[in-house]
PDB file of N, CA and C in Angstrom:
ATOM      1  N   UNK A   1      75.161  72.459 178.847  1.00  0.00           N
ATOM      2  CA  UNK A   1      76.551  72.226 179.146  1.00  0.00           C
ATOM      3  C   UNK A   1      77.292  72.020 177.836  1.00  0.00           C
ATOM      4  N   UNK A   2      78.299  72.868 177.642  1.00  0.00           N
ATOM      5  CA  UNK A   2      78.831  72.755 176.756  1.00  0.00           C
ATOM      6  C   UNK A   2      79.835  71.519 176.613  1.00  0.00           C
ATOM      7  N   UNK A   3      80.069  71.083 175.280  1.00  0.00           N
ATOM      8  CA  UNK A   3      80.863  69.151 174.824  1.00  0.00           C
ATOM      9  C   UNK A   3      82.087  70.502 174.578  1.00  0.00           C
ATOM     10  N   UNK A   4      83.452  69.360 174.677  1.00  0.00           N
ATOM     11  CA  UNK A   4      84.574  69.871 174.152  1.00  0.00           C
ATOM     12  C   UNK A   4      84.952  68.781 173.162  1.00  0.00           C
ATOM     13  N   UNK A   5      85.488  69.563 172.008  1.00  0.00           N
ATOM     14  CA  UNK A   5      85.722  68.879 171.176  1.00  0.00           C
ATOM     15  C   UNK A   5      87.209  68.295 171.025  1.00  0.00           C
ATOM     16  N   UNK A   6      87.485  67.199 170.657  1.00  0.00           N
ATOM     17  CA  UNK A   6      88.757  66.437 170.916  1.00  0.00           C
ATOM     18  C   UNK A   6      89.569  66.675 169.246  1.00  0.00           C
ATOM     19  N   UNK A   7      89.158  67.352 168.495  1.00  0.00           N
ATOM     20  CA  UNK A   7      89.990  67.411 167.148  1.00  0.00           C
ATOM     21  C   UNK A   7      90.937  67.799 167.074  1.00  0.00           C
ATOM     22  N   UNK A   8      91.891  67.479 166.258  1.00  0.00           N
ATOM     23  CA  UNK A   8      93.670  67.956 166.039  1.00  0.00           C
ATOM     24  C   UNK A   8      93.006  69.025 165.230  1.00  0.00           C
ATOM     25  N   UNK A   9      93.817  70.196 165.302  1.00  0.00           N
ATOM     26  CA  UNK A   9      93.899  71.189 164.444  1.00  0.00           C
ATOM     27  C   UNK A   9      94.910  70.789 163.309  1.00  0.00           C
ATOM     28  N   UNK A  10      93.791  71.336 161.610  1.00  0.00           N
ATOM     29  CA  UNK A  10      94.814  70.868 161.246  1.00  0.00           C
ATOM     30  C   UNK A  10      96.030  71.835 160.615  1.00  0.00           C
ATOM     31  N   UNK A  11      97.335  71.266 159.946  1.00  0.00           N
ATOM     32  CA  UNK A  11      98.466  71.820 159.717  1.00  0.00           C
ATOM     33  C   UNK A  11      98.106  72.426 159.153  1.00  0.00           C
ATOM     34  N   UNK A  12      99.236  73.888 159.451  1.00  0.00           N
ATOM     35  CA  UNK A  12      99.192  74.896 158.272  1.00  0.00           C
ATOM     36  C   UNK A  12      98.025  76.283 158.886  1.00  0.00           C
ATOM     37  N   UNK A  13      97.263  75.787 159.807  1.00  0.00           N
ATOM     38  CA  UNK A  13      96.241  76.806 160.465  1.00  0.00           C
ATOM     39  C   UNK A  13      96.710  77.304 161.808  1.00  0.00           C
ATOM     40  N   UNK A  14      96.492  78.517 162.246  1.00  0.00           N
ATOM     41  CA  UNK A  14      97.079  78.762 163.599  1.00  0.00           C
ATOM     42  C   UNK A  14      95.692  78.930 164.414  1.00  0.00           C
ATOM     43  N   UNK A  15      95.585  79.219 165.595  1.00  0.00           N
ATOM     44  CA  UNK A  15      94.681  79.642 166.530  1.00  0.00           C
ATOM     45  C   UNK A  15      93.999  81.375 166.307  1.00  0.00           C
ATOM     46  N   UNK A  16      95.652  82.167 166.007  1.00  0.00           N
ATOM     47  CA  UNK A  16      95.118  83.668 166.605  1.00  0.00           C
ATOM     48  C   UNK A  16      94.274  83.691 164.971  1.00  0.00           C
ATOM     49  N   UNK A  17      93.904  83.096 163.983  1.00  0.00           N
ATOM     50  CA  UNK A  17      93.335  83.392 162.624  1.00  0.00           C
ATOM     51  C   UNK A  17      94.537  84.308 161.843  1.00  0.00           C
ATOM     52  N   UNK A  18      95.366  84.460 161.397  1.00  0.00           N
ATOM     53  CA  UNK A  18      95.523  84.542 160.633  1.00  0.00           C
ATOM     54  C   UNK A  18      95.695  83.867 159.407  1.00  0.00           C
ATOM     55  N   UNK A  19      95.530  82.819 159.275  1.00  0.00           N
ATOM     56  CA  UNK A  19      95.620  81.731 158.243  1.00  0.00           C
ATOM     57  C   UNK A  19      96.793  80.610 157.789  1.00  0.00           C
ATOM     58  N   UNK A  20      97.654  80.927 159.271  1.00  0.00           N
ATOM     59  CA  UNK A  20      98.476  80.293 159.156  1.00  0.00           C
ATOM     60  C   UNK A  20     100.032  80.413 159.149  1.00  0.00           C
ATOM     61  N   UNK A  21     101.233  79.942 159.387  1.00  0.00           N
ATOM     62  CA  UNK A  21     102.387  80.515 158.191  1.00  0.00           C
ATOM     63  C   UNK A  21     102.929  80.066 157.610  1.00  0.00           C
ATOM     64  N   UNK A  22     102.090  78.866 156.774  1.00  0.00           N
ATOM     65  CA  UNK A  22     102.759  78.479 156.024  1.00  0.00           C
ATOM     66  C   UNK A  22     103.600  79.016 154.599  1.00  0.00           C
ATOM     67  N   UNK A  23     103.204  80.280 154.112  1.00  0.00           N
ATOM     68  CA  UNK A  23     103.684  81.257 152.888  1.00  0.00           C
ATOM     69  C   UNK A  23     104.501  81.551 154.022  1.00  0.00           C
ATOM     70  N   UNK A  24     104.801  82.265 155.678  1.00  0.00           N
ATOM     71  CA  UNK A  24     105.666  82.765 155.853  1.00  0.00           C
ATOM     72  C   UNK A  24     107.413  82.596 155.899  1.00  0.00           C
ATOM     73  N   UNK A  25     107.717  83.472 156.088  1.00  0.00           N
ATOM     74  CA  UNK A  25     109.290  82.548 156.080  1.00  0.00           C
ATOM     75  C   UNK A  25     109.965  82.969 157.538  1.00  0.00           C
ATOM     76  N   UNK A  26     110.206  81.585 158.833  1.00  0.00           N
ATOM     77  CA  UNK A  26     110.174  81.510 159.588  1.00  0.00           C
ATOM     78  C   UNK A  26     111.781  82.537 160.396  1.00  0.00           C
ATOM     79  N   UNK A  27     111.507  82.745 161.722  1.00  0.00           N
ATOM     80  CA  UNK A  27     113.265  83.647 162.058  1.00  0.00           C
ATOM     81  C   UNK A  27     114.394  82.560 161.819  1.00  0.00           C
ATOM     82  N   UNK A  28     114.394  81.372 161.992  1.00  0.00           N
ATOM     83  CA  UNK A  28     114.961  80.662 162.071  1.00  0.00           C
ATOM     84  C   UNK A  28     115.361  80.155 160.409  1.00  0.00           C
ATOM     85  N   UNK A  29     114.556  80.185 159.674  1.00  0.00           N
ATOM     86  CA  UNK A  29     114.989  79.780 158.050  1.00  0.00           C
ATOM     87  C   UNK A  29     115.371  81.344 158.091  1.00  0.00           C
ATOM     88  N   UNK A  30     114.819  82.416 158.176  1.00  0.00           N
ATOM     89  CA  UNK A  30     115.633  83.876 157.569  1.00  0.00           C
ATOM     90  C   UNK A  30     117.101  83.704 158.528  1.00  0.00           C
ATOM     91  N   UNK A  31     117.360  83.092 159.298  1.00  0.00           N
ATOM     92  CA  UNK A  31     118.402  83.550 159.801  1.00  0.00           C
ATOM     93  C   UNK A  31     119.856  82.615 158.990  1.00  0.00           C
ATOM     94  N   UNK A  32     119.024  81.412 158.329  1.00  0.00           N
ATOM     95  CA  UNK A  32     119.926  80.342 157.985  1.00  0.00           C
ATOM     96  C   UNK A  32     120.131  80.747 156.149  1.00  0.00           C
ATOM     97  N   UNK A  33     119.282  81.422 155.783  1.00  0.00           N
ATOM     98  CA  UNK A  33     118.612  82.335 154.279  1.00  0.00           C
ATOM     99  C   UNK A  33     120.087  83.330 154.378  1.00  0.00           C
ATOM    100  N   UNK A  34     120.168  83.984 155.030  1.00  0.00           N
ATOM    101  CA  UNK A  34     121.008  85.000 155.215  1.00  0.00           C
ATOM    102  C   UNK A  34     122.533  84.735 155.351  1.00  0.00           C
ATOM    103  N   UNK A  35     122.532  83.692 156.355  1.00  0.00           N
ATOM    104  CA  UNK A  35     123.994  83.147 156.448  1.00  0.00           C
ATOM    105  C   UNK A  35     124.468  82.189 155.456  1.00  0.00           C
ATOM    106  N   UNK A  36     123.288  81.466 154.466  1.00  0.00           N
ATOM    107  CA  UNK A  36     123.997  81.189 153.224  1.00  0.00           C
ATOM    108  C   UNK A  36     124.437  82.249 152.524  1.00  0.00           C
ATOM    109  N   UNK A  37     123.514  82.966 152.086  1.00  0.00           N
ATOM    110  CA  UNK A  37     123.784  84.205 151.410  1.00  0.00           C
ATOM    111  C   UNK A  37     125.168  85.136 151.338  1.00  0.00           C
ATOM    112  N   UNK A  38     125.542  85.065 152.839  1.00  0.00           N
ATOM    113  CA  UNK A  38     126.709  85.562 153.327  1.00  0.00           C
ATOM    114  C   UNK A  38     127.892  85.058 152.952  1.00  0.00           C
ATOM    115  N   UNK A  39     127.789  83.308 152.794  1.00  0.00           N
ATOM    116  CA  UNK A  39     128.952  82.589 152.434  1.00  0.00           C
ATOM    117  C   UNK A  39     129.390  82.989 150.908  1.00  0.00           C
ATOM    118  N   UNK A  40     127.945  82.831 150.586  1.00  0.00           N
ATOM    119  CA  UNK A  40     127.953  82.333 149.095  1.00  0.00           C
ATOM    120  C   UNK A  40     128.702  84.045 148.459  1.00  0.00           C
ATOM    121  N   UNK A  41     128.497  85.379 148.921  1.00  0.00           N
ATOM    122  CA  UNK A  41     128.717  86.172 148.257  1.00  0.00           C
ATOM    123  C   UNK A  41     130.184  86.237 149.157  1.00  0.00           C
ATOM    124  N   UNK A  42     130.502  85.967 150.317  1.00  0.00           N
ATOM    125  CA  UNK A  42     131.741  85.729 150.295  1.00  0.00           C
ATOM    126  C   UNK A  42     132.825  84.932 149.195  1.00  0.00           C
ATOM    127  N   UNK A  43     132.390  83.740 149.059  1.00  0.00           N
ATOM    128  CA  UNK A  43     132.780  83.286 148.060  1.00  0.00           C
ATOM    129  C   UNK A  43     133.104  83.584 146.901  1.00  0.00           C
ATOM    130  N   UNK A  44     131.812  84.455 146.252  1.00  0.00           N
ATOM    131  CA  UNK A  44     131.878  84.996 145.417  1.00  0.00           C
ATOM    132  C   UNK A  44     133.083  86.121 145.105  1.00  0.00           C
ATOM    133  N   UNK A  45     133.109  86.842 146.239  1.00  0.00           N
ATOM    134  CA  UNK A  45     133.921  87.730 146.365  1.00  0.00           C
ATOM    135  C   UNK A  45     135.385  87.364 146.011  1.00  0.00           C
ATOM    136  N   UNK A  46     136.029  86.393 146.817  1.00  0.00           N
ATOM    137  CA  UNK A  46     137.348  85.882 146.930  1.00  0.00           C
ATOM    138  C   UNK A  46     137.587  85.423 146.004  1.00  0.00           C
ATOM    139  N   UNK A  47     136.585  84.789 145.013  1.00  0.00           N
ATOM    140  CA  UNK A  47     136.522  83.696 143.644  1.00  0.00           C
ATOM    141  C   UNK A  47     137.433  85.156 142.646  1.00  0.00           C
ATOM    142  N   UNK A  48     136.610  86.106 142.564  1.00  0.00           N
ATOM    143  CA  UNK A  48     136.847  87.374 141.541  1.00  0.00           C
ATOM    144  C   UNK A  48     137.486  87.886 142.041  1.00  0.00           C
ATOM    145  N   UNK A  49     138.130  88.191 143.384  1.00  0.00           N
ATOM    146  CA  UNK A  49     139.288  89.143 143.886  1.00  0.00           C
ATOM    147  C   UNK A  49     140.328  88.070 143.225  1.00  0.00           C
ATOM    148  N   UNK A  50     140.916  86.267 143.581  1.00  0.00           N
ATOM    149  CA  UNK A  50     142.027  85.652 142.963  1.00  0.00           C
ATOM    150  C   UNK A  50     142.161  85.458 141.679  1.00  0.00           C
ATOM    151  N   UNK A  51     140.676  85.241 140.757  1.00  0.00           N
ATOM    152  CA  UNK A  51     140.759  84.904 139.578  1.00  0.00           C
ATOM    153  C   UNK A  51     140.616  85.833 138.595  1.00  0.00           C
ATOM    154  N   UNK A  52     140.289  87.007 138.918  1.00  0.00           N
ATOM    155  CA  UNK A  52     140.450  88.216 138.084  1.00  0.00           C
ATOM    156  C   UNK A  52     140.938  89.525 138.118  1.00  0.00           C
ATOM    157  N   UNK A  53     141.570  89.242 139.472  1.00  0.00           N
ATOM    158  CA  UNK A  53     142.442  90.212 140.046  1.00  0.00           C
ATOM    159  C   UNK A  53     141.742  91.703 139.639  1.00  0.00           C
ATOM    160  N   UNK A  54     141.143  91.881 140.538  1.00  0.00           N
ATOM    161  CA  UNK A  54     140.341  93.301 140.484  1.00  0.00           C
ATOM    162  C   UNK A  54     140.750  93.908 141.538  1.00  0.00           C
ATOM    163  N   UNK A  55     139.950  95.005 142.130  1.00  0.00           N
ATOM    164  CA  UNK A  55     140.291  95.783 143.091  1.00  0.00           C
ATOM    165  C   UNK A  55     139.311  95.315 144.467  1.00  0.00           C
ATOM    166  N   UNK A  56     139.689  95.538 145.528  1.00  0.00           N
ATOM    167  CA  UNK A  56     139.210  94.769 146.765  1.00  0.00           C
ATOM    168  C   UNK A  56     137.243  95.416 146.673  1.00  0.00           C
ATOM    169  N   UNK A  57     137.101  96.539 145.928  1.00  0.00           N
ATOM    170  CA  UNK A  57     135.887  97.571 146.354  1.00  0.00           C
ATOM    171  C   UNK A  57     135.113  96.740 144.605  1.00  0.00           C
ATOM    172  N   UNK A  58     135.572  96.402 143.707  1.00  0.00           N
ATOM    173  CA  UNK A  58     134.775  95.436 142.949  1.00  0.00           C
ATOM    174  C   UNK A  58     134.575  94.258 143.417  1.00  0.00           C
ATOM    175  N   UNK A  59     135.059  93.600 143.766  1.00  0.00           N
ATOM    176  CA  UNK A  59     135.080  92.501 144.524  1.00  0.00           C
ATOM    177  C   UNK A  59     134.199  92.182 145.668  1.00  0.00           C
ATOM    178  N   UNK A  60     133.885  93.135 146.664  1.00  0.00           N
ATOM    179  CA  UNK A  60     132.946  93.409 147.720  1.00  0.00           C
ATOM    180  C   UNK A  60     131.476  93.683 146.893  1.00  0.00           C
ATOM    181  N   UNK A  61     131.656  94.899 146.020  1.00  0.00           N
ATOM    182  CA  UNK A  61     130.574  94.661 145.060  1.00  0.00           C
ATOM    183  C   UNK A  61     129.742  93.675 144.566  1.00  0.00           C
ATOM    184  N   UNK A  62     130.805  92.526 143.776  1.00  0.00           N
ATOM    185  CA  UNK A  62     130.114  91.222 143.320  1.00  0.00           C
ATOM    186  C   UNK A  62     129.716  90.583 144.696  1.00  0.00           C
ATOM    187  N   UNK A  63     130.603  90.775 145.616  1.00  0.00           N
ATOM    188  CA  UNK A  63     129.969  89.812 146.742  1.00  0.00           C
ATOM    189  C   UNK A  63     128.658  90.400 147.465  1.00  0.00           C
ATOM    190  N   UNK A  64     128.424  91.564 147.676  1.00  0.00           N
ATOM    191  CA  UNK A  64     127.412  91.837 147.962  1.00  0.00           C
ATOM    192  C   UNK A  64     125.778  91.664 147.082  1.00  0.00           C
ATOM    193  N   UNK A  65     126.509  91.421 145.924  1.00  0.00           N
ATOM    194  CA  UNK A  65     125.497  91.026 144.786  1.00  0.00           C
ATOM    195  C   UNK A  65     124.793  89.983 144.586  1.00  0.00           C
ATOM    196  N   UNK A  66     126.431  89.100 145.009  1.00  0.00           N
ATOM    197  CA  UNK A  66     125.755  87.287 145.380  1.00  0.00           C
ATOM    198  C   UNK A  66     125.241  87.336 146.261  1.00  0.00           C
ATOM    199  N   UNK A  67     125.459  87.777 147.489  1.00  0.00           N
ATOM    200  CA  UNK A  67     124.789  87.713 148.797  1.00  0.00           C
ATOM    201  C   UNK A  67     122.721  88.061 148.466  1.00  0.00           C
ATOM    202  N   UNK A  68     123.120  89.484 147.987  1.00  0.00           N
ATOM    203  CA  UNK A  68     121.488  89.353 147.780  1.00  0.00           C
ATOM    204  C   UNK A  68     120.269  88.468 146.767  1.00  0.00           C
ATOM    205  N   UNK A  69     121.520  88.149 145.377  1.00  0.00           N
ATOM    206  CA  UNK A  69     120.816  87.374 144.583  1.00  0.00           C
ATOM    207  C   UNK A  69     120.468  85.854 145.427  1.00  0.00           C
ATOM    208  N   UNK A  70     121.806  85.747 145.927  1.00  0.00           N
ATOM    209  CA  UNK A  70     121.314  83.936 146.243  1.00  0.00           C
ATOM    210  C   UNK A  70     120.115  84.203 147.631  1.00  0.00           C
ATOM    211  N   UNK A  71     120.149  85.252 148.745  1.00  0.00           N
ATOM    212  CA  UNK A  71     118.690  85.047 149.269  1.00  0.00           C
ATOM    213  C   UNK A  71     117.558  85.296 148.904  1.00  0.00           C
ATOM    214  N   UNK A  72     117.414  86.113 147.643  1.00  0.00           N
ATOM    215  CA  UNK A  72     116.561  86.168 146.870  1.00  0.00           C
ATOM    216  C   UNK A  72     116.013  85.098 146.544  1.00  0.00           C
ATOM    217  N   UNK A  73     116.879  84.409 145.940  1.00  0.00           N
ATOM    218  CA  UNK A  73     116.250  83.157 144.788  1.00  0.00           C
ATOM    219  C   UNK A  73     116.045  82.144 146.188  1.00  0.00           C
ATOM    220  N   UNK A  74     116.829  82.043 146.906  1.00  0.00           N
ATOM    221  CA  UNK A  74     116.723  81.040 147.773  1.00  0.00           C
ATOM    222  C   UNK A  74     114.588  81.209 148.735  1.00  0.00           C
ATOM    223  N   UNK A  75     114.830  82.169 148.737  1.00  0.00           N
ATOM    224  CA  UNK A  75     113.389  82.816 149.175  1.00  0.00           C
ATOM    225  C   UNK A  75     111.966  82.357 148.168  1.00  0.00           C
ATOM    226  N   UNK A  76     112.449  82.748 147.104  1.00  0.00           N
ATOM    227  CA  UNK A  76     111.682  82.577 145.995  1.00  0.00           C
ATOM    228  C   UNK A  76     111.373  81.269 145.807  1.00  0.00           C
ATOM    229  N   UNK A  77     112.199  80.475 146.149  1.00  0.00           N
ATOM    230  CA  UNK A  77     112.362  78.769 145.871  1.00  0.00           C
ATOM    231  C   UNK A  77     111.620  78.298 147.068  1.00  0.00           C
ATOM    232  N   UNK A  78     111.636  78.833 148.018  1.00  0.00           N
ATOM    233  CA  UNK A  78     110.776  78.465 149.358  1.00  0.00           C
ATOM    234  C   UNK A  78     109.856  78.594 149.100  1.00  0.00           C
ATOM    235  N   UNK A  79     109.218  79.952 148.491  1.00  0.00           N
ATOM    236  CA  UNK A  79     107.416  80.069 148.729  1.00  0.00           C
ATOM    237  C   UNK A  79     106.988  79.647 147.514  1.00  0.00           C
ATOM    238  N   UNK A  80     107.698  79.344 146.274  1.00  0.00           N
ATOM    239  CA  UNK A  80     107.708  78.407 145.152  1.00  0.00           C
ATOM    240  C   UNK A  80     107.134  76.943 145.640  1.00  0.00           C
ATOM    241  N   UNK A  81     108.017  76.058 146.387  1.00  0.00           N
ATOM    242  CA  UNK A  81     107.834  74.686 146.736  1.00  0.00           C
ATOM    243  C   UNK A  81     106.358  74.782 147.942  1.00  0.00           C
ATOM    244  N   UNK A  82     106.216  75.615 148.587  1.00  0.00           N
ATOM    245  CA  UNK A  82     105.455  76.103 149.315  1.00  0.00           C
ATOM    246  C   UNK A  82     104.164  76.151 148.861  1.00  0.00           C
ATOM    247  N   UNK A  83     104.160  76.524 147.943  1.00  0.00           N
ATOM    248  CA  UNK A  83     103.018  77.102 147.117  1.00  0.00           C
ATOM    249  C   UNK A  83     102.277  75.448 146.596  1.00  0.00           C
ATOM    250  N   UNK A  84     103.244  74.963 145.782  1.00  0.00           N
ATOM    251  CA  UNK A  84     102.859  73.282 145.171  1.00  0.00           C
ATOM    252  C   UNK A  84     101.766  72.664 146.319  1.00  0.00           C
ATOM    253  N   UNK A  85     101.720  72.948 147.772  1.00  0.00           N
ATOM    254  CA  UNK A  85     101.565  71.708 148.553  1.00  0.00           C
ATOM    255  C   UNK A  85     100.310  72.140 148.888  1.00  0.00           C
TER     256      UNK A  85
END
Protein backbone atom coordinates (compact mmCIF):
# COMPACT_ATOMS: atom_id res chain seq x y z
CA UNK A 1 0.00 0.00 0.00
CA UNK A 2 1.27 2.91 -1.05
CA UNK A 3 2.12 6.17 2.02
CA UNK A 4 1.24 9.64 0.62
CA UNK A 5 3.47 12.05 1.23
CA UNK A 6 2.42 15.33 3.08
CA UNK A 7 5.38 17.77 1.70
CA UNK A 8 4.90 21.42 0.45
CA UNK A 9 6.34 21.68 -2.85
CA UNK A 10 8.88 23.85 -2.87
CA UNK A 11 8.81 27.56 -4.54
CA UNK A 12 9.91 28.23 -7.77
CA UNK A 13 9.15 24.35 -9.00
CA UNK A 14 5.99 23.48 -10.90
CA UNK A 15 4.31 19.98 -11.18
CA UNK A 16 4.15 19.60 -15.21
CA UNK A 17 8.51 19.66 -14.84
CA UNK A 18 9.46 22.22 -16.47
CA UNK A 19 11.54 23.79 -13.85
CA UNK A 20 9.51 26.24 -12.90
CA UNK A 21 8.81 30.10 -13.86
CA UNK A 22 10.59 31.68 -12.04
CA UNK A 23 13.14 33.26 -15.11
CA UNK A 24 9.66 33.56 -16.78
CA UNK A 25 7.97 36.76 -17.19
CA UNK A 26 4.38 36.33 -16.14
CA UNK A 27 0.92 37.71 -18.65
CA UNK A 28 0.15 39.77 -16.02
CA UNK A 29 3.79 41.58 -15.37
CA UNK A 30 4.06 41.60 -19.54
CA UNK A 31 0.89 43.24 -19.59
CA UNK A 32 1.85 45.93 -16.80
CA UNK A 33 5.82 45.88 -18.73
CA UNK A 34 4.05 47.16 -21.72
CA UNK A 35 1.66 49.68 -20.36
CA UNK A 36 4.56 51.34 -18.61
CA UNK A 37 6.37 51.33 -21.64
CA UNK A 38 3.46 52.93 -23.39
CA UNK A 39 3.30 55.85 -20.91
CA UNK A 40 6.75 56.35 -20.66
CA UNK A 41 7.29 56.66 -24.62
CA UNK A 42 4.19 58.63 -24.60
CA UNK A 43 5.75 60.91 -22.51
CA UNK A 44 8.57 60.86 -24.17
CA UNK A 45 6.93 61.81 -27.17
CA UNK A 46 4.98 64.99 -25.93
CA UNK A 47 8.27 65.98 -23.81
CA UNK A 48 10.14 66.44 -27.60
CA UNK A 49 7.04 67.36 -29.64
CA UNK A 50 6.69 70.83 -26.75
CA UNK A 51 10.28 71.19 -25.97
CA UNK A 52 11.85 70.91 -29.25
CA UNK A 53 9.29 71.54 -31.46
CA UNK A 54 9.82 68.91 -34.10
CA UNK A 55 7.51 67.36 -36.39
CA UNK A 56 4.57 65.09 -35.00
CA UNK A 57 6.37 61.76 -37.19
CA UNK A 58 9.88 62.54 -35.08
CA UNK A 59 8.25 62.71 -32.16
CA UNK A 60 6.22 59.34 -32.50
CA UNK A 61 9.64 58.06 -33.46
CA UNK A 62 11.34 58.98 -30.10
CA UNK A 63 8.24 57.73 -28.50
CA UNK A 64 8.22 54.57 -29.97
CA UNK A 65 11.88 54.29 -29.01
CA UNK A 66 11.15 54.97 -25.35
CA UNK A 67 8.43 52.64 -25.41
CA UNK A 68 10.74 49.79 -26.49
CA UNK A 69 13.89 50.85 -24.60
CA UNK A 70 12.09 51.25 -21.22
CA UNK A 71 10.42 47.48 -21.68
CA UNK A 72 13.50 46.33 -22.54
CA UNK A 73 15.46 47.45 -19.64
CA UNK A 74 12.50 47.05 -17.48
CA UNK A 75 12.61 43.17 -18.56
CA UNK A 76 16.21 42.97 -18.19
CA UNK A 77 15.96 44.33 -14.58
CA UNK A 78 13.41 41.56 -13.81
CA UNK A 79 15.39 38.51 -14.83
CA UNK A 80 18.50 40.52 -13.44
CA UNK A 81 16.92 40.67 -9.72
CA UNK A 82 15.56 37.24 -10.55
CA UNK A 83 18.58 35.76 -11.22
CA UNK A 84 20.34 37.11 -7.54
CA UNK A 85 17.74 34.87 -5.58
Amino acid sequence: MPTTQNNPQPSGTSSDGDGGDGSKIRKFEAAVIVLVGIIGGFTAATGRRIMDHVSYFEAIYTGCLAAAGLCGFIILMLRFIRGQS
